[in-house]
PDB file of N, CA and C in Angstrom:
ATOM      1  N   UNK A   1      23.767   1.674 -16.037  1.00  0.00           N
ATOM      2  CA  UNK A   1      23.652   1.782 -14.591  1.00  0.00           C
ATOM      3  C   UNK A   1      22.187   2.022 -14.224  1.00  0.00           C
ATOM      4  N   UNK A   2      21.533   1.291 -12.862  1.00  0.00           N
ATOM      5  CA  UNK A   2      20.416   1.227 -13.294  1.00  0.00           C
ATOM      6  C   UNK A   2      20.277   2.165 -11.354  1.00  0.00           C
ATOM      7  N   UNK A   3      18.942   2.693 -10.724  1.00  0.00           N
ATOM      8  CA  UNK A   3      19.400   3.643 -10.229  1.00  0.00           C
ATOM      9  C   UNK A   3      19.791   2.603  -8.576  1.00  0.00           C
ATOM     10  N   UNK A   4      19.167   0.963  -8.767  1.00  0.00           N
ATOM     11  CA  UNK A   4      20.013   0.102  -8.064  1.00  0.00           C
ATOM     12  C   UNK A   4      21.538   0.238  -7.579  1.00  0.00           C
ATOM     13  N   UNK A   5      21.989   0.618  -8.564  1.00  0.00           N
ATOM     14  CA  UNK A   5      23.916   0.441  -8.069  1.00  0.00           C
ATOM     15  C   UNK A   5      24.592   2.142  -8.385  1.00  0.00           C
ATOM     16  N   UNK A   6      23.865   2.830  -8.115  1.00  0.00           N
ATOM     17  CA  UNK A   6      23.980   4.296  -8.348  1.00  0.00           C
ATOM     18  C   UNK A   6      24.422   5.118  -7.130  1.00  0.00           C
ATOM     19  N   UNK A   7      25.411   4.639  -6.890  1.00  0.00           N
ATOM     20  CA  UNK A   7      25.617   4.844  -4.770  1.00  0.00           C
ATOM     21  C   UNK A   7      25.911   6.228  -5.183  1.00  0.00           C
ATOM     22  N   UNK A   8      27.047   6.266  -6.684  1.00  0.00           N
ATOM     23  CA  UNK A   8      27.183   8.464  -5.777  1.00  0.00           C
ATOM     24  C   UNK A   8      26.207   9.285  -6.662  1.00  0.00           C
ATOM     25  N   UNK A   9      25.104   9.035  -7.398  1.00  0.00           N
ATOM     26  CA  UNK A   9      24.319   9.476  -7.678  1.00  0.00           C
ATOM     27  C   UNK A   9      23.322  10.029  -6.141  1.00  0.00           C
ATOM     28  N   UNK A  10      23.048   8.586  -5.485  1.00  0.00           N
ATOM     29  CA  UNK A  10      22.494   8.305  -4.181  1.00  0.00           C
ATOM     30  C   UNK A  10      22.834   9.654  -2.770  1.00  0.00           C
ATOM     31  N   UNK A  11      24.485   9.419  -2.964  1.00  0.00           N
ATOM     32  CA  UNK A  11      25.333  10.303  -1.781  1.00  0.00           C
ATOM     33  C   UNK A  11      25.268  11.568  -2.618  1.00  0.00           C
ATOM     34  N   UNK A  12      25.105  12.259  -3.735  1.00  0.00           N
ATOM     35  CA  UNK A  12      25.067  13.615  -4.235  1.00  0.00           C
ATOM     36  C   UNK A  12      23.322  14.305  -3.941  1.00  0.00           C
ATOM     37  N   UNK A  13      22.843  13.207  -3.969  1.00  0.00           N
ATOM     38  CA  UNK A  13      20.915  13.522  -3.478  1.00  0.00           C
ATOM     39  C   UNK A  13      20.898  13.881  -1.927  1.00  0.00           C
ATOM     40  N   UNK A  14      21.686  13.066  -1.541  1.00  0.00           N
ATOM     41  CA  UNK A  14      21.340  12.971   0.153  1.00  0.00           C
ATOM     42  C   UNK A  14      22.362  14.029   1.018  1.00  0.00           C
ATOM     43  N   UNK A  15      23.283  15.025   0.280  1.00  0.00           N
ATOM     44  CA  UNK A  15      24.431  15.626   0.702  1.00  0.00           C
ATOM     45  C   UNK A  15      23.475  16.741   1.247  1.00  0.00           C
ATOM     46  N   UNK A  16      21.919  17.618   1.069  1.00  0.00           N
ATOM     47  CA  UNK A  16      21.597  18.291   1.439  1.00  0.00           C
ATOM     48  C   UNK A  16      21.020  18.119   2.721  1.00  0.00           C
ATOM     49  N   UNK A  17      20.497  17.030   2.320  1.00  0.00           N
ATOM     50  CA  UNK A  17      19.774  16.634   3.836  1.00  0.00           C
ATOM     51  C   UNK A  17      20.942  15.864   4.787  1.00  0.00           C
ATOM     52  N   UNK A  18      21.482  15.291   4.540  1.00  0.00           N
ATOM     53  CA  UNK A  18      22.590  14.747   5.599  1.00  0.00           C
ATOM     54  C   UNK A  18      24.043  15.287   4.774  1.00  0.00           C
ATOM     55  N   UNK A  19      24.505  16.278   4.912  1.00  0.00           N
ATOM     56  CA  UNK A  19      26.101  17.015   4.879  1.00  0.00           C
ATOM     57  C   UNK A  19      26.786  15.563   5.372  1.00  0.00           C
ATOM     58  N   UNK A  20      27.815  15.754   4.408  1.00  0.00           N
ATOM     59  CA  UNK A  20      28.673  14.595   4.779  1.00  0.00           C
ATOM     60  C   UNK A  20      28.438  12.371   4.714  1.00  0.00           C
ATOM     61  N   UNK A  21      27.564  12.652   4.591  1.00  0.00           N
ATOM     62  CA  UNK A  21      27.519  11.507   4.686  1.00  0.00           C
ATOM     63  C   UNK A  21      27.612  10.435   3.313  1.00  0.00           C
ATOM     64  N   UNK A  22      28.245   9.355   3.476  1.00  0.00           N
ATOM     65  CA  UNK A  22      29.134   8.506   2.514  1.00  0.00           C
ATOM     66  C   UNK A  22      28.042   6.751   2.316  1.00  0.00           C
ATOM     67  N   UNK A  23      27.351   7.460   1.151  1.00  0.00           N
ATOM     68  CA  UNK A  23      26.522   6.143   0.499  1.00  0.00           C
ATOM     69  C   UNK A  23      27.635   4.935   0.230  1.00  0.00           C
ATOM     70  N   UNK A  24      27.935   3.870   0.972  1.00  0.00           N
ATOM     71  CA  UNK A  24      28.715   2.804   0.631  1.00  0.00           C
ATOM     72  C   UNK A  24      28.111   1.732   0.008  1.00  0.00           C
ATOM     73  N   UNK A  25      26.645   1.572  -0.220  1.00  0.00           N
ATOM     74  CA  UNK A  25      26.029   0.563  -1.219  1.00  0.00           C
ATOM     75  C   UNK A  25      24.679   0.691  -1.448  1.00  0.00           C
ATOM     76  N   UNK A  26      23.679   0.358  -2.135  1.00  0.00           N
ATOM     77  CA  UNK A  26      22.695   0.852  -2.293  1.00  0.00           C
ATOM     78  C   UNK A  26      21.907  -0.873  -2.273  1.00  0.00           C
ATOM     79  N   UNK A  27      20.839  -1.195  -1.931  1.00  0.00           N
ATOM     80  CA  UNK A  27      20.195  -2.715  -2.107  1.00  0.00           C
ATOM     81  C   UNK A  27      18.727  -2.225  -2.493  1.00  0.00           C
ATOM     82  N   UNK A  28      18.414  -2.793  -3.504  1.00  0.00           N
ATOM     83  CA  UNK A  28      17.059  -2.658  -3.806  1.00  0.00           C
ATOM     84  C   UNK A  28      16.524  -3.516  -5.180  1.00  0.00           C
ATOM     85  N   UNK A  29      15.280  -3.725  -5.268  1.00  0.00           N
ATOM     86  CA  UNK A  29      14.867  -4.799  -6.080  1.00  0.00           C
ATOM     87  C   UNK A  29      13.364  -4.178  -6.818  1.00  0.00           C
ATOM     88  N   UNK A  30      13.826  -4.078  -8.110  1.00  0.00           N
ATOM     89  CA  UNK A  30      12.685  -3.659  -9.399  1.00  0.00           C
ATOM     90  C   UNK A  30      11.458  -4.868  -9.265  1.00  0.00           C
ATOM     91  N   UNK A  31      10.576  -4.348  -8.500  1.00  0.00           N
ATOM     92  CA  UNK A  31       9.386  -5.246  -8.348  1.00  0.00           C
ATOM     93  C   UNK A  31       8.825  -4.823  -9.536  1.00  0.00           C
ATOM     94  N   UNK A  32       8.681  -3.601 -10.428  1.00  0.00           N
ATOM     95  CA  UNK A  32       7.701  -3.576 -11.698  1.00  0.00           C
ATOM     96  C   UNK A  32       8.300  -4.724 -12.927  1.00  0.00           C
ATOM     97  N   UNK A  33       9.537  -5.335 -12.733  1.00  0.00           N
ATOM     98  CA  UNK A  33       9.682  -5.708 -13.895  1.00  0.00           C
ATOM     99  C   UNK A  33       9.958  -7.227 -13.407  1.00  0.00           C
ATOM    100  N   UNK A  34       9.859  -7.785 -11.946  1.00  0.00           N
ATOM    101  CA  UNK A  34       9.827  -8.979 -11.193  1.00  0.00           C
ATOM    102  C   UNK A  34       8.605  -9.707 -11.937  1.00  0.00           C
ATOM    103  N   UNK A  35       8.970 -11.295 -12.630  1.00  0.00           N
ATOM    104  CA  UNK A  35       8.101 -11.913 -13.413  1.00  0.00           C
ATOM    105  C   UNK A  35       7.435 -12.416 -11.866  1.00  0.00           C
ATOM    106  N   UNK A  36       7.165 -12.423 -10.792  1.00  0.00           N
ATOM    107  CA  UNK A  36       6.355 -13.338  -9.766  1.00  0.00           C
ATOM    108  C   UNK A  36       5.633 -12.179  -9.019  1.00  0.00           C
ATOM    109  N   UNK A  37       6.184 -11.188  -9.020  1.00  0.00           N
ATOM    110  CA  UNK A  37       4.883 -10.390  -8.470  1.00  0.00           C
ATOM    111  C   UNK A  37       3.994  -9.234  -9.858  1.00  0.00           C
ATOM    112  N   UNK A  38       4.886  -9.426 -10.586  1.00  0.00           N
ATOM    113  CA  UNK A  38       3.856  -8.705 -11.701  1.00  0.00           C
ATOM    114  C   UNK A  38       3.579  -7.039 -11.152  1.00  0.00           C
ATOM    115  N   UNK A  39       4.271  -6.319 -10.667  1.00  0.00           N
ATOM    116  CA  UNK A  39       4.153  -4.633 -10.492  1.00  0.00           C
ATOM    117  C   UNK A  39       4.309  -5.124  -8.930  1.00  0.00           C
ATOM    118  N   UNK A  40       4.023  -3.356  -8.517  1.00  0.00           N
ATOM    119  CA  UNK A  40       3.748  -3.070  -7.445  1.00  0.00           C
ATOM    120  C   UNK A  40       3.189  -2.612  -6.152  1.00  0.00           C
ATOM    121  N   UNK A  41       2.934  -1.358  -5.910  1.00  0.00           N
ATOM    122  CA  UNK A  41       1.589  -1.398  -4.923  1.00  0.00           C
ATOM    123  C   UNK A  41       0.780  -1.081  -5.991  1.00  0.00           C
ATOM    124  N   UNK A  42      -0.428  -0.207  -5.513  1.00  0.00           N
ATOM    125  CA  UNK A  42      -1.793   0.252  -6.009  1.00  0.00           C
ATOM    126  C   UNK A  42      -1.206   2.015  -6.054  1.00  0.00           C
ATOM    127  N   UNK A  43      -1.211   2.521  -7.216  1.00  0.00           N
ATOM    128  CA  UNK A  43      -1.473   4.002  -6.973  1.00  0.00           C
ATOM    129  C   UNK A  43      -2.274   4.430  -8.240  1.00  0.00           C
ATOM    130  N   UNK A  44      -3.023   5.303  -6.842  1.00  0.00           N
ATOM    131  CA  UNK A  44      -4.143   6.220  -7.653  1.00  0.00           C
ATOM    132  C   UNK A  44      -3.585   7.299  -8.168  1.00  0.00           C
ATOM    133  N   UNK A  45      -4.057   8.272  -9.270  1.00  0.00           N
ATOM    134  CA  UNK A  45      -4.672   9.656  -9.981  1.00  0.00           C
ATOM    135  C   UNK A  45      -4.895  10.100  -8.699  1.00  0.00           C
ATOM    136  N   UNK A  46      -4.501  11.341  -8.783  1.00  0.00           N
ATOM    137  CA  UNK A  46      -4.800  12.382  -7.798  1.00  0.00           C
ATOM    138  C   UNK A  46      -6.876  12.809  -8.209  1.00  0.00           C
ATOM    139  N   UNK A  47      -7.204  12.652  -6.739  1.00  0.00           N
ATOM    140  CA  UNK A  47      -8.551  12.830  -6.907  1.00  0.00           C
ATOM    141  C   UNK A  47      -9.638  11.148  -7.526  1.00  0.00           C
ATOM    142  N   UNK A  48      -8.439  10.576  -7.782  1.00  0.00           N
ATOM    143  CA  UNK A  48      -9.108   9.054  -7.977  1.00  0.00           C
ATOM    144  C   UNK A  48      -9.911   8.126  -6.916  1.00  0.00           C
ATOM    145  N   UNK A  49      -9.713   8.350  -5.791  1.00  0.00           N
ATOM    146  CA  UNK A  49     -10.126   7.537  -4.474  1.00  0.00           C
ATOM    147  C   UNK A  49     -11.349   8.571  -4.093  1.00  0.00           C
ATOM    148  N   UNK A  50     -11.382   9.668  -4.461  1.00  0.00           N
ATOM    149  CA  UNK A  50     -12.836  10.079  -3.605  1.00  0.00           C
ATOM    150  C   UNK A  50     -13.823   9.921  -4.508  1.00  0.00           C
ATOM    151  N   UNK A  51     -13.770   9.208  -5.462  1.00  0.00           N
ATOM    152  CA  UNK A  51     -15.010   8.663  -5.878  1.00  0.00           C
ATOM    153  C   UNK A  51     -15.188   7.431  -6.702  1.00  0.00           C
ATOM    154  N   UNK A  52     -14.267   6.117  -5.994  1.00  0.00           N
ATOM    155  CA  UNK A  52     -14.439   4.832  -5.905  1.00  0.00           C
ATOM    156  C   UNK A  52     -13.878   4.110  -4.668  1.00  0.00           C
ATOM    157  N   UNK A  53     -13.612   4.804  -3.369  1.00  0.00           N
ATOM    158  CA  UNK A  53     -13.176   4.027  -2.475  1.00  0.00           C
ATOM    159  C   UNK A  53     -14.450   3.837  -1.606  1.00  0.00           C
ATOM    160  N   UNK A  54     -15.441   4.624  -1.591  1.00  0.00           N
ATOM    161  CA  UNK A  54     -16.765   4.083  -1.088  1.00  0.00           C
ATOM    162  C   UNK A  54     -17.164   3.063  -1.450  1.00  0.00           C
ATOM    163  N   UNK A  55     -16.843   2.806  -3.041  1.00  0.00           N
ATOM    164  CA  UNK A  55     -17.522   1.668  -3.199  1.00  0.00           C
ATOM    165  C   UNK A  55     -16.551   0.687  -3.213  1.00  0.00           C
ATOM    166  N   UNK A  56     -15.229   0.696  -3.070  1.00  0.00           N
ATOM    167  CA  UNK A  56     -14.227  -0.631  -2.591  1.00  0.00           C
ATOM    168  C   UNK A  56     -14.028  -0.631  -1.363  1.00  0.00           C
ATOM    169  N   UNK A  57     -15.369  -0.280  -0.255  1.00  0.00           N
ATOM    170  CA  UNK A  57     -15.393  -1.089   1.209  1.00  0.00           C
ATOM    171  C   UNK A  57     -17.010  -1.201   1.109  1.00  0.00           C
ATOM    172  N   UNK A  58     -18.220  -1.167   0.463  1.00  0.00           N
ATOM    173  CA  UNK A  58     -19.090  -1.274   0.409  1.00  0.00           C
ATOM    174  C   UNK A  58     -19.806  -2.994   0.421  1.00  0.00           C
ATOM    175  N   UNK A  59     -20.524  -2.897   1.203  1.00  0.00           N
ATOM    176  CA  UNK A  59     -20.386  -4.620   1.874  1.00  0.00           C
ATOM    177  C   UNK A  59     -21.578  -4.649   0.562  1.00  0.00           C
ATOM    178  N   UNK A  60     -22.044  -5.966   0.250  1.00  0.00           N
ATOM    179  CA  UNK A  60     -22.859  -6.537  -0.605  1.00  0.00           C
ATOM    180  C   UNK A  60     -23.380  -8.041  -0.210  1.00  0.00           C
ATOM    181  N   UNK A  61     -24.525  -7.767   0.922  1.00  0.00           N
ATOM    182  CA  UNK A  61     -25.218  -8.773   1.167  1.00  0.00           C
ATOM    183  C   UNK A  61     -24.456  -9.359   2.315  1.00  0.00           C
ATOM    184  N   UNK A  62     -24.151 -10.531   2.051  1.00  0.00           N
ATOM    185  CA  UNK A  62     -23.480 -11.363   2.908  1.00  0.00           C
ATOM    186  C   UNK A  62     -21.826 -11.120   2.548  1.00  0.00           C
ATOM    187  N   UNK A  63     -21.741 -10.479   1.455  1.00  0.00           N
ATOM    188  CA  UNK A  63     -20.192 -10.391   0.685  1.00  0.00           C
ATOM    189  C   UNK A  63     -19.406  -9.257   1.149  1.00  0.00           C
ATOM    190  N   UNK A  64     -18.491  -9.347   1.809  1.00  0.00           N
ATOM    191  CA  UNK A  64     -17.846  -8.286   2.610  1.00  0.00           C
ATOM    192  C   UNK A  64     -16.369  -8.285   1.989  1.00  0.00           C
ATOM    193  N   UNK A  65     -15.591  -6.840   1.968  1.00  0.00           N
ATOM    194  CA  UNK A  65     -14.577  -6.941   1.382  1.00  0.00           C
ATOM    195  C   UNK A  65     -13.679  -5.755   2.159  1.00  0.00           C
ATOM    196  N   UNK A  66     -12.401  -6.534   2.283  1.00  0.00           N
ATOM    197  CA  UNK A  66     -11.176  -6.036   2.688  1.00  0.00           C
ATOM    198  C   UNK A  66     -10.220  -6.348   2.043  1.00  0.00           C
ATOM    199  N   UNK A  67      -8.646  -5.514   2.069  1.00  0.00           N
ATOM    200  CA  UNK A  67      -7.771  -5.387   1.741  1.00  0.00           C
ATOM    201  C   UNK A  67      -6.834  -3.519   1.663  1.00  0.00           C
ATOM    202  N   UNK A  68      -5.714  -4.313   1.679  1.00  0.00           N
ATOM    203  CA  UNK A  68      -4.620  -2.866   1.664  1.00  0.00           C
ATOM    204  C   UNK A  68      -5.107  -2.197   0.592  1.00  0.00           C
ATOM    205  N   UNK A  69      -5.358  -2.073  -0.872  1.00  0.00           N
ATOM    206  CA  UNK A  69      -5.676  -0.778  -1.443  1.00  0.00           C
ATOM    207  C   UNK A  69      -7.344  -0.009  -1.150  1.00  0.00           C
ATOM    208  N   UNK A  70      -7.812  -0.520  -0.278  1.00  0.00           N
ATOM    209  CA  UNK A  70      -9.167  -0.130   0.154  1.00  0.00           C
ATOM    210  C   UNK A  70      -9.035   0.388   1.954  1.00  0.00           C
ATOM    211  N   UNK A  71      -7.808   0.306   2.399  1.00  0.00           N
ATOM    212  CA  UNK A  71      -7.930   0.616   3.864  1.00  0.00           C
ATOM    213  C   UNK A  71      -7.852   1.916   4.347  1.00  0.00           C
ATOM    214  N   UNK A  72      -8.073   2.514   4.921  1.00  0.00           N
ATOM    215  CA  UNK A  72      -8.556   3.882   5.426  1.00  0.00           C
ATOM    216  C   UNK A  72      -6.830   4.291   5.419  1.00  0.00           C
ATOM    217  N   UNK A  73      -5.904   3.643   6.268  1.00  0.00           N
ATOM    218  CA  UNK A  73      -4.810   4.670   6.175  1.00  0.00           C
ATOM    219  C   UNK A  73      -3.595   3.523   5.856  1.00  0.00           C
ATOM    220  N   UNK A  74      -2.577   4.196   5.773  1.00  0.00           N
ATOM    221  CA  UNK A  74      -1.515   2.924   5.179  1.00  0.00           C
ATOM    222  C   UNK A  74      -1.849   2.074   4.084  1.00  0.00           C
ATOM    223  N   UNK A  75      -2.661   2.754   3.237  1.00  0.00           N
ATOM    224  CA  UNK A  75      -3.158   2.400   1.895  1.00  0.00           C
ATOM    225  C   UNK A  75      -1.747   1.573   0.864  1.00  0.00           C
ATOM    226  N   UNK A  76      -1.958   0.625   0.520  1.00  0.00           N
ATOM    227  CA  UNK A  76      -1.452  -0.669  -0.160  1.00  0.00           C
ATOM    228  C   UNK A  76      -0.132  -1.413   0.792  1.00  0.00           C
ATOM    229  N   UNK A  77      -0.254  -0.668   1.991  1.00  0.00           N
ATOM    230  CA  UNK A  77       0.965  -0.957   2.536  1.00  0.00           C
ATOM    231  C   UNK A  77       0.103  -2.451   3.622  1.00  0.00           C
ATOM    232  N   UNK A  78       1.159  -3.339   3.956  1.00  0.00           N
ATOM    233  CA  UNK A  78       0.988  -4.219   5.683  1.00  0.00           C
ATOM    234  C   UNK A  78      -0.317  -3.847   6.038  1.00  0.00           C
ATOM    235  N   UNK A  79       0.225  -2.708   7.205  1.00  0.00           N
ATOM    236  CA  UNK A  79      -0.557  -2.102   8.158  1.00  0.00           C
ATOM    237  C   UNK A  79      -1.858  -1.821   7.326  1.00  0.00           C
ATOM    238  N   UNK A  80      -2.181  -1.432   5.989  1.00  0.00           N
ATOM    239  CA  UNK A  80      -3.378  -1.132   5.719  1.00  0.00           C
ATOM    240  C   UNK A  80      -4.226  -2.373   5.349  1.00  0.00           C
ATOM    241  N   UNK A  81      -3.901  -3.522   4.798  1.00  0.00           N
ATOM    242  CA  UNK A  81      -4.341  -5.088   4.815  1.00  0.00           C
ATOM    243  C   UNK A  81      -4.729  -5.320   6.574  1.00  0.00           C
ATOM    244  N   UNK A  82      -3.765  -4.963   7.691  1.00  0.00           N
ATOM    245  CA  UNK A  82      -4.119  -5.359   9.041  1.00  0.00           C
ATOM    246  C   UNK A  82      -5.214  -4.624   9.105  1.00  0.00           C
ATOM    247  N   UNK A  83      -5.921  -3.097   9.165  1.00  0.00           N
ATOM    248  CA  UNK A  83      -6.383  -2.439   9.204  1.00  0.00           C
ATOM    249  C   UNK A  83      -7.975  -2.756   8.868  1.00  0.00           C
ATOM    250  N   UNK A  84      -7.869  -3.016   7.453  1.00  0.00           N
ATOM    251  CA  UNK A  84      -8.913  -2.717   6.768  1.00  0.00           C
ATOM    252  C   UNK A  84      -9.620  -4.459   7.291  1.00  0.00           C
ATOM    253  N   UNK A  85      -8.710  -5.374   7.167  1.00  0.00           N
ATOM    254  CA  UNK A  85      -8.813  -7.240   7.959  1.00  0.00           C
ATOM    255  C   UNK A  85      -9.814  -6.707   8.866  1.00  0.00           C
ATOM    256  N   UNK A  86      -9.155  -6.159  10.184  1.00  0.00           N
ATOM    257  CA  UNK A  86     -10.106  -5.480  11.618  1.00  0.00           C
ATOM    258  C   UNK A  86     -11.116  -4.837  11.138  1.00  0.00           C
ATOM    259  N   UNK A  87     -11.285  -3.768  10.128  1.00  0.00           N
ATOM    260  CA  UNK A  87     -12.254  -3.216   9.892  1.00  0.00           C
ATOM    261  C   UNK A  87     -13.350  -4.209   9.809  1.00  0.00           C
ATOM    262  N   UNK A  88     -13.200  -5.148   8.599  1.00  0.00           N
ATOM    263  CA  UNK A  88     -14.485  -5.508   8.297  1.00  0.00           C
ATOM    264  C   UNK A  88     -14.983  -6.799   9.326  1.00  0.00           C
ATOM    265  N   UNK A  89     -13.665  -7.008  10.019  1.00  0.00           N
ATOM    266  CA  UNK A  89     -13.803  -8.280  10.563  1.00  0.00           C
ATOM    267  C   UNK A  89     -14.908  -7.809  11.368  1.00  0.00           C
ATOM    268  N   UNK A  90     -15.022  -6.053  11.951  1.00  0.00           N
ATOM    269  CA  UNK A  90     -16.080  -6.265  13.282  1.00  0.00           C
ATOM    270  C   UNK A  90     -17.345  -5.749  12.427  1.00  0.00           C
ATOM    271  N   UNK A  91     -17.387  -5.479  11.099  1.00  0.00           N
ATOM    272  CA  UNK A  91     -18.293  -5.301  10.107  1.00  0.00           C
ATOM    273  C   UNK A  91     -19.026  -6.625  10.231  1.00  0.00           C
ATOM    274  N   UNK A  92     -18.587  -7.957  10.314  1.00  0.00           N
ATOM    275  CA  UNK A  92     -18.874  -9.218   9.931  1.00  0.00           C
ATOM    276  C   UNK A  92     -19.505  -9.365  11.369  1.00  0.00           C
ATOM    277  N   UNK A  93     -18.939  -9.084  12.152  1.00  0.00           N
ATOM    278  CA  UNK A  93     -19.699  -9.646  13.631  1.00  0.00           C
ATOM    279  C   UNK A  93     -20.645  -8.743  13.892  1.00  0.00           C
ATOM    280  N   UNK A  94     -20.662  -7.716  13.510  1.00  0.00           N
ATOM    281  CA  UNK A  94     -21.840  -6.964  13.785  1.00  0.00           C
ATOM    282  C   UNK A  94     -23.262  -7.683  13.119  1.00  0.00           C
ATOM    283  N   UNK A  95     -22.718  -7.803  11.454  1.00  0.00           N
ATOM    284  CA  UNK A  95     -23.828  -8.049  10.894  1.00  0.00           C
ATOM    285  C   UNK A  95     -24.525  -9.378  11.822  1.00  0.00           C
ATOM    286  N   UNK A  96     -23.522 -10.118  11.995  1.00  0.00           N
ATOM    287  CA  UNK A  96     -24.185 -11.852  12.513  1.00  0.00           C
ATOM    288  C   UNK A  96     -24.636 -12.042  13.549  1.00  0.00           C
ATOM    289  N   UNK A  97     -24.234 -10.599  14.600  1.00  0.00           N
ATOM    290  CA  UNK A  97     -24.568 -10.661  15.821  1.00  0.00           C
ATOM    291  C   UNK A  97     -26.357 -10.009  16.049  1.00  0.00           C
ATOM    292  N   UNK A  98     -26.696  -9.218  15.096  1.00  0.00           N
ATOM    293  CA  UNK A  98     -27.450  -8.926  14.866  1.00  0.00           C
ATOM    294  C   UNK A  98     -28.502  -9.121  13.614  1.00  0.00           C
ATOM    295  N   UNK A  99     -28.237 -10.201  13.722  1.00  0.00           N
ATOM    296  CA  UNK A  99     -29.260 -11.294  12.517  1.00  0.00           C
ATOM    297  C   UNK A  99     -29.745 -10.313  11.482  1.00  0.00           C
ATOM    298  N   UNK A 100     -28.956  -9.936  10.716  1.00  0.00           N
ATOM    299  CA  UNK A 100     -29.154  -9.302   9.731  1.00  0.00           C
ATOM    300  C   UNK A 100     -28.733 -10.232   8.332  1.00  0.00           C
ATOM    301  N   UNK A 101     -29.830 -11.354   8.659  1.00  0.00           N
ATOM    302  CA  UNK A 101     -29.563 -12.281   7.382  1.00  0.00           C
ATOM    303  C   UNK A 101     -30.329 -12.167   6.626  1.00  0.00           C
TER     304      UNK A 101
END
């Protein structure tokens, strides 16, 4: 049994925080062992990001870089890819707007 189809394992966890309530199926999908995405988000070591996330938003020349495990909040998630996109996007117009070639 894998913890996928584990519904009263599921409803014996959740009886403290919700009394009463009746796990009728559980849906979920093992992305670490999925041959097309190859794992899953990004997680750091505690204390790992305060001293390489400066340098995974650190622009280089004309070479600018974004993405979700580098975004200020909602880190590897959507919202932190949207985030960090906007970030550099006005990083990029700044630089060009101000001929910093």
């Amino acid at each position: 049994m894998s913890a996928f189809d584990d519904t009263a394992g599921m409803q014996e966890a959740l009886q403290p925080l919700l009394p009463g309530v009746e796990v009728e199926s559980i849906v979920g999908w093992d992305w670490s062992n999925d041959p097309l995405s190859l794992g899953t988000w990004c997680i750091y070591r505690p204390g790992q990001l305060a001293g390489i996330l400066p340098d995974l938003r650190t622009t280089e020349g004309r070479l600018f870089f974004a993405g979700a495990d580098s975004a200020i909040g909602w880190r590897s998630f959507i919202d932190g890819a949207i985030q960090s996109g906007y970030h550099t996007a006005r990083h990029i117009d700044d630089y060009l707007n101000n001929g910093s070639r």
